[in-house]
Protein backbone atom coordinates (compact mmCIF):
# COMPACT_ATOMS: atom_id res chain seq x y z
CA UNK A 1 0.00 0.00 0.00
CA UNK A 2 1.75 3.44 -0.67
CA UNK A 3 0.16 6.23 0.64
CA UNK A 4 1.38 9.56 -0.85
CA UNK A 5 0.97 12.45 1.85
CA UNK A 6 0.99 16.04 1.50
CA UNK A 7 4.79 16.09 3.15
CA UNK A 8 5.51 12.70 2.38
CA UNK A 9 5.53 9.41 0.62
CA UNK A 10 5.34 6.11 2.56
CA UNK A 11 4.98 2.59 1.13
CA UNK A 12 3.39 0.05 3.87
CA UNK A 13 3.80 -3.77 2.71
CA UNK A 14 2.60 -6.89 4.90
CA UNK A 15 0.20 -4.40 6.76
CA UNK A 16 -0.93 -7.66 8.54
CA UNK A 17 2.65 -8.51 10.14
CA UNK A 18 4.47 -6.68 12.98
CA UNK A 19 4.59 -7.21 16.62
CA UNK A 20 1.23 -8.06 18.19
CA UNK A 21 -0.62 -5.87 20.59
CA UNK A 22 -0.19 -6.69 24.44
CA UNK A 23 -2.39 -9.21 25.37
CA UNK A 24 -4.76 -8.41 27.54
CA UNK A 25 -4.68 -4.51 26.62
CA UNK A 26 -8.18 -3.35 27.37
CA UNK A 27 -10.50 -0.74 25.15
CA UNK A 28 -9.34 2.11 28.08
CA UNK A 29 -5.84 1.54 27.39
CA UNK A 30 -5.62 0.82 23.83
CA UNK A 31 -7.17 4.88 23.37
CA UNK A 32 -5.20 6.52 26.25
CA UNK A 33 -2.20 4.92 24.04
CA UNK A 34 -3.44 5.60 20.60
CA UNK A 35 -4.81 9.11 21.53
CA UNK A 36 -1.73 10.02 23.85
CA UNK A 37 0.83 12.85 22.82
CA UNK A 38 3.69 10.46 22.68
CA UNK A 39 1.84 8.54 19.65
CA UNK A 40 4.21 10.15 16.95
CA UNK A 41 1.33 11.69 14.16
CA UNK A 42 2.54 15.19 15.68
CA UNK A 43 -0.78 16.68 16.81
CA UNK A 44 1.08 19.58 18.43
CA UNK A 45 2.21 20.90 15.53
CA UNK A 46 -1.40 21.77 14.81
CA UNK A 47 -3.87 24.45 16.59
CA UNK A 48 -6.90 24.13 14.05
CA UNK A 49 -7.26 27.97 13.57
CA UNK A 50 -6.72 28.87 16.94
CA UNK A 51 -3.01 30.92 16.16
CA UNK A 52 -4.88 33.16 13.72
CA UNK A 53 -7.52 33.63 16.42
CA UNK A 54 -5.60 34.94 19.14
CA UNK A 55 -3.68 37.07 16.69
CA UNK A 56 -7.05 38.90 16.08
CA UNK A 57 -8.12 38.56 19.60
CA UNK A 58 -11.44 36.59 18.92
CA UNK A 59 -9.83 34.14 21.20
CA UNK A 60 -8.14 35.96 24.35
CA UNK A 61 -9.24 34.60 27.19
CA UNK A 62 -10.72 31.14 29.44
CA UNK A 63 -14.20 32.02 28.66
CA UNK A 64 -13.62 33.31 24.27
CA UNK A 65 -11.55 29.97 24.27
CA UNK A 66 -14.21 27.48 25.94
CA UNK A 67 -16.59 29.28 23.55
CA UNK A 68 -14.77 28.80 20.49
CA UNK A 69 -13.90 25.25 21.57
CA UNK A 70 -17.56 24.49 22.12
CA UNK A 71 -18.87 25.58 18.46
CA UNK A 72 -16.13 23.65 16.99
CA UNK A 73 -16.99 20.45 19.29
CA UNK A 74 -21.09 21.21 18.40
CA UNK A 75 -20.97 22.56 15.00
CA UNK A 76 -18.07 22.17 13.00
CA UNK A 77 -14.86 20.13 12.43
CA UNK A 78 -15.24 18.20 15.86
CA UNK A 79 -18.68 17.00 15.17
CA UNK A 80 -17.97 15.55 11.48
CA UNK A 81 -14.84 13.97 12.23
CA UNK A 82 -16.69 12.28 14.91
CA UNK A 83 -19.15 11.31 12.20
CA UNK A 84 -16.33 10.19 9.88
CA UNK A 85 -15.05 7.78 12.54
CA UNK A 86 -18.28 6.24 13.40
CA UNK A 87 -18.84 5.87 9.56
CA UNK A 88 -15.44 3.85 8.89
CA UNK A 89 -15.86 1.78 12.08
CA UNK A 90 -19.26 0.68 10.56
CA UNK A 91 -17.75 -0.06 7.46
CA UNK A 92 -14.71 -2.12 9.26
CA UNK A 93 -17.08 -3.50 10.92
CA UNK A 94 -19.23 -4.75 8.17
CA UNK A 95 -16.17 -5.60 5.93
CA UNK A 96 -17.93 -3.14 2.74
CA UNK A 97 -15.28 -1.72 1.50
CA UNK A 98 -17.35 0.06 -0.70
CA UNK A 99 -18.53 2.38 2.09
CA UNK A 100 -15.20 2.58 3.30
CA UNK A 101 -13.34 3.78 0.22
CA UNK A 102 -16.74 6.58 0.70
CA UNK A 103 -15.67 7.58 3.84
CA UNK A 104 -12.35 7.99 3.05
CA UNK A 105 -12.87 10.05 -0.23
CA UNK A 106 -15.52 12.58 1.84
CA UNK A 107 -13.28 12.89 5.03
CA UNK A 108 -10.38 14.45 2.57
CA UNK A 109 -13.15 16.54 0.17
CA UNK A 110 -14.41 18.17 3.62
CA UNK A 111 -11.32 19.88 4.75
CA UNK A 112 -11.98 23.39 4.93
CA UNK A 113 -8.34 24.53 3.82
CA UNK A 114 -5.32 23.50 2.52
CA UNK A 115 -4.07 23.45 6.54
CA UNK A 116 -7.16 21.38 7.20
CA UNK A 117 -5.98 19.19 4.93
CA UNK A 118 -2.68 18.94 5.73
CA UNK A 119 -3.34 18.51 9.48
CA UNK A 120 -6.04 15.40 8.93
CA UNK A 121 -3.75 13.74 6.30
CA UNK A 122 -0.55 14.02 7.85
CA UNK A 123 -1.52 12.62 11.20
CA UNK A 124 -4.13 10.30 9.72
CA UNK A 125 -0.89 9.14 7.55
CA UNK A 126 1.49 8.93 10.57
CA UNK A 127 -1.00 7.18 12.26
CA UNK A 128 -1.51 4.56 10.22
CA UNK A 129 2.00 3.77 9.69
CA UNK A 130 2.89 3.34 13.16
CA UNK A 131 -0.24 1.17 14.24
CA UNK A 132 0.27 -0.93 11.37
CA UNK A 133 3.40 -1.69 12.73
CA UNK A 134 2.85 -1.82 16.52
CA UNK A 135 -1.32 -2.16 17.06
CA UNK A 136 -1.52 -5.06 13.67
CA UNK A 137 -4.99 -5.88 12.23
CA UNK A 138 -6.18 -7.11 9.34
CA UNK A 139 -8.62 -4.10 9.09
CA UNK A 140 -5.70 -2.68 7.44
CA UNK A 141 -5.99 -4.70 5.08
CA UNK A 142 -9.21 -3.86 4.78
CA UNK A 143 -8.25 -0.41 4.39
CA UNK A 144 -5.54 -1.14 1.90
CA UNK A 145 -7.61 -2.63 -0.56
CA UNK A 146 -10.45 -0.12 -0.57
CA UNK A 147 -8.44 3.03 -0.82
CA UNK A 148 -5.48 3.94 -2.00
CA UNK A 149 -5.07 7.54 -0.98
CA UNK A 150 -4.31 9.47 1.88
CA UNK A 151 -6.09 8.63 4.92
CA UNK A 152 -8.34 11.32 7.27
CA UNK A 153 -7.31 10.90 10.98
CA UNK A 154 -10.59 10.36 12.01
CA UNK A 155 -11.27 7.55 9.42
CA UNK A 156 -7.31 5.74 10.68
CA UNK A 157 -8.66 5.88 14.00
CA UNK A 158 -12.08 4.56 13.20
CA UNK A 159 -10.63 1.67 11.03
CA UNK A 160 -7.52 0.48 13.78
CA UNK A 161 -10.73 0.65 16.64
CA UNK A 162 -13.27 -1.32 14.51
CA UNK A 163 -9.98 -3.63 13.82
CA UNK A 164 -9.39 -4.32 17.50
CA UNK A 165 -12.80 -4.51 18.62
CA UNK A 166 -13.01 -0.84 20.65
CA UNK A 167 -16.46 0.18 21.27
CA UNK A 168 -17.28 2.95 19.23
CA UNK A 169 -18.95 5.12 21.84
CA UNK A 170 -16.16 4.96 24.00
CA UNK A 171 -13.76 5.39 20.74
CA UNK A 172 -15.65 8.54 20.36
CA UNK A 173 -15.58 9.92 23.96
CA UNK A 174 -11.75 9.44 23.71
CA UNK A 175 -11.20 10.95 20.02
CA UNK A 176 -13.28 13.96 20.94
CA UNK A 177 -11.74 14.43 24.32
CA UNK A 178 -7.77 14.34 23.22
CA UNK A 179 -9.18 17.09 19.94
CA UNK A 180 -10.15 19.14 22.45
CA UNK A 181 -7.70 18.88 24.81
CA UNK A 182 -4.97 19.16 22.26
CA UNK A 183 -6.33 22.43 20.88
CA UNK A 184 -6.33 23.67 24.47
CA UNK A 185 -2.83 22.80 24.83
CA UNK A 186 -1.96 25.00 22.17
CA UNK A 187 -3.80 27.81 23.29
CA UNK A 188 -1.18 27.49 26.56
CA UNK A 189 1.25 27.70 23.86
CA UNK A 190 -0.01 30.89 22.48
CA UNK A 191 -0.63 32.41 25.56
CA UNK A 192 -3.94 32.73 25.78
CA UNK A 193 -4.23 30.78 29.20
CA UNK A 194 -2.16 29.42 31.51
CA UNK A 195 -2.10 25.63 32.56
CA UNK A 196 -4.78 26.14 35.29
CA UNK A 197 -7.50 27.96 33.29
CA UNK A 198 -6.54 25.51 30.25
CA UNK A 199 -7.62 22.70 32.92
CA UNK A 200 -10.39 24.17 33.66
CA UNK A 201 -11.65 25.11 29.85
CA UNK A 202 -10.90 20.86 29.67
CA UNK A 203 -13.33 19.97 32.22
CA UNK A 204 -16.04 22.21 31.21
CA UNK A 205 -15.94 20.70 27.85
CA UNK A 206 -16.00 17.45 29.04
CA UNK A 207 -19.90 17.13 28.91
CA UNK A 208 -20.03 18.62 25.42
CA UNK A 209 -17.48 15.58 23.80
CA UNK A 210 -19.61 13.02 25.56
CA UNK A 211 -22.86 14.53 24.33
CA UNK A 212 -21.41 14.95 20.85
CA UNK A 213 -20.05 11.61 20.61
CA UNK A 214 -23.18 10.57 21.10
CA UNK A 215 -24.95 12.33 18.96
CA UNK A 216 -22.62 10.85 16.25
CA UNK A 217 -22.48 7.61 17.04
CA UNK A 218 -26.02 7.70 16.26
CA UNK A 219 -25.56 10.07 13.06
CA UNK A 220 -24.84 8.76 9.40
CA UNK A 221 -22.99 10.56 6.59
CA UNK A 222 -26.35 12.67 5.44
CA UNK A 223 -25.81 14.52 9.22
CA UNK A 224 -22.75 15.95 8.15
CA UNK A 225 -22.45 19.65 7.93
CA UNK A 226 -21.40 22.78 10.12
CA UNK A 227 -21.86 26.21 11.27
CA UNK A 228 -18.10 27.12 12.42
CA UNK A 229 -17.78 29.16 9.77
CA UNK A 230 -15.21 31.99 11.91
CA UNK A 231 -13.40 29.28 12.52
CA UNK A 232 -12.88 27.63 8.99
CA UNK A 233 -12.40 31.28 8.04
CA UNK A 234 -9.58 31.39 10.45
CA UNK A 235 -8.07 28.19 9.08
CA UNK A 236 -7.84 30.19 5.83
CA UNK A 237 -6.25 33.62 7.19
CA UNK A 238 -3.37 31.52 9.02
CA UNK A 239 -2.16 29.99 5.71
CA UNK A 240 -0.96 33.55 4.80
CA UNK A 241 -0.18 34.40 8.85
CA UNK A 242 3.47 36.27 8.75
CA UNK A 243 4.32 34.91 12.07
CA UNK A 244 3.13 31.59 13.41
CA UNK A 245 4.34 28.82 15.88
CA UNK A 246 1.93 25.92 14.62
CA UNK A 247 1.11 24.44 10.73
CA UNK A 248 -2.71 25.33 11.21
């Protein structure tokens, strides 16, 4: 399988061989690993928007942060790639490769940007080259023979959970919950917040990834859409940002 990124070009063979995953690893574990910041796709290298937002000041505080955090969770690029994820788990799943090959063509024609893009493929990518390798399945397989392109994160993550038998709400809780805090992490970065208020935007949010995992988990493809539209507009301004610490 090659898959040809927009930074790179990797070339997985024998996606079924590799060292197994720990016995006895349980759904919990599996996703704290997976979703961790030591799982090398480079997540931190990403703030969604949020670089260009503080540079205009739409985001300069706790409460402007939790509030910009919350429409992205409810109405824009959290929601769908929530969607996308429950989509290719179904189609895992299922074995229809069909609807996979789907999901992975709309995940990449809904990026918002070129930095949208770039920041779904490349971790998406990364991701799937390292769980190949240390999480094997044969829903990479799967995978491999339904679609030969880059690969959304959500839809990776979707396909290696439906491959090891994660529940899918709880896949969702987790996805939705390391988005979010990542995004808040870079806002710590930026200076918006410090640790403490960053902690404390994280726990208020909590309730709004559960609800909106939820709401996905029952949701097909037809439900996706979105109302961020500041935000996807900020996605756009940072391409062309003079100064900037992060990719998006």
């Amino acid at each position: 399988m090659t898959i040809t990124s927009m930074a790179t070009t990797i070339t997985i063979t024998g996606m079924t061989t590799g060292e197994a995953a720990p016995a006895g690893a349980s759904p919990m574990l599996t996703l704290m690993t997976w979703l961790s910041p030591a799982f090398p796709v480079g997540a931190f290298a990403y703030s969604h928007g949020l670089e260009w937002a503080a540079e205009t000041g739409d985001i300069r505080d706790a409460a402007s942060l939790e509030n910009w955090l919350a429409d992205i969770l409810a109405h824009g690029a959290g929601r769908n790639d929530a969607i996308l994820l429950a989509a290719s788990h179904r189609a895992v799943t299922a074995g229809d490769r069909t609807a996979l090959a789907g999901v992975a063509e709309l995940a990449l024609a809904l990026a918002t940007s070129r930095e949208r893009l770039l920041e779904t493929v490349t971790q998406g990518n990364a991701f799937v080259l390292t769980a190949h390798r240390t999480w094997p399945t044969p829903a990479f397989d799967l995978l491999k023979d339904a679609w030969q392109g880059d690969v959304a994160y959500p839809v990776a993550l979707g396909v290696a959970a439906a491959g090891h038998g994660l529940p899918l709400a709880m896949t969702l809780e987790a996805f939705l919950a390391a988005f979010t805090a990542n995004l808040i992490s870079a806002a710590v970065r930026l200076g918006v917040v410090g640790q403490t208020d960053g902690q404390a935007v994280t726990a208020a949010l909590v309730p709004l990834c559960r609800q909106v995992a939820g709401e996905a988990e029952a949701a097909g493809l037809d439900d996706l859409g979105g109302a961020a539209f500041r935000s996807d507009l900020a996605s756009l301004r940072h391409e062309t940002q003079y100064t900037r610490l992060f990719r998006s």
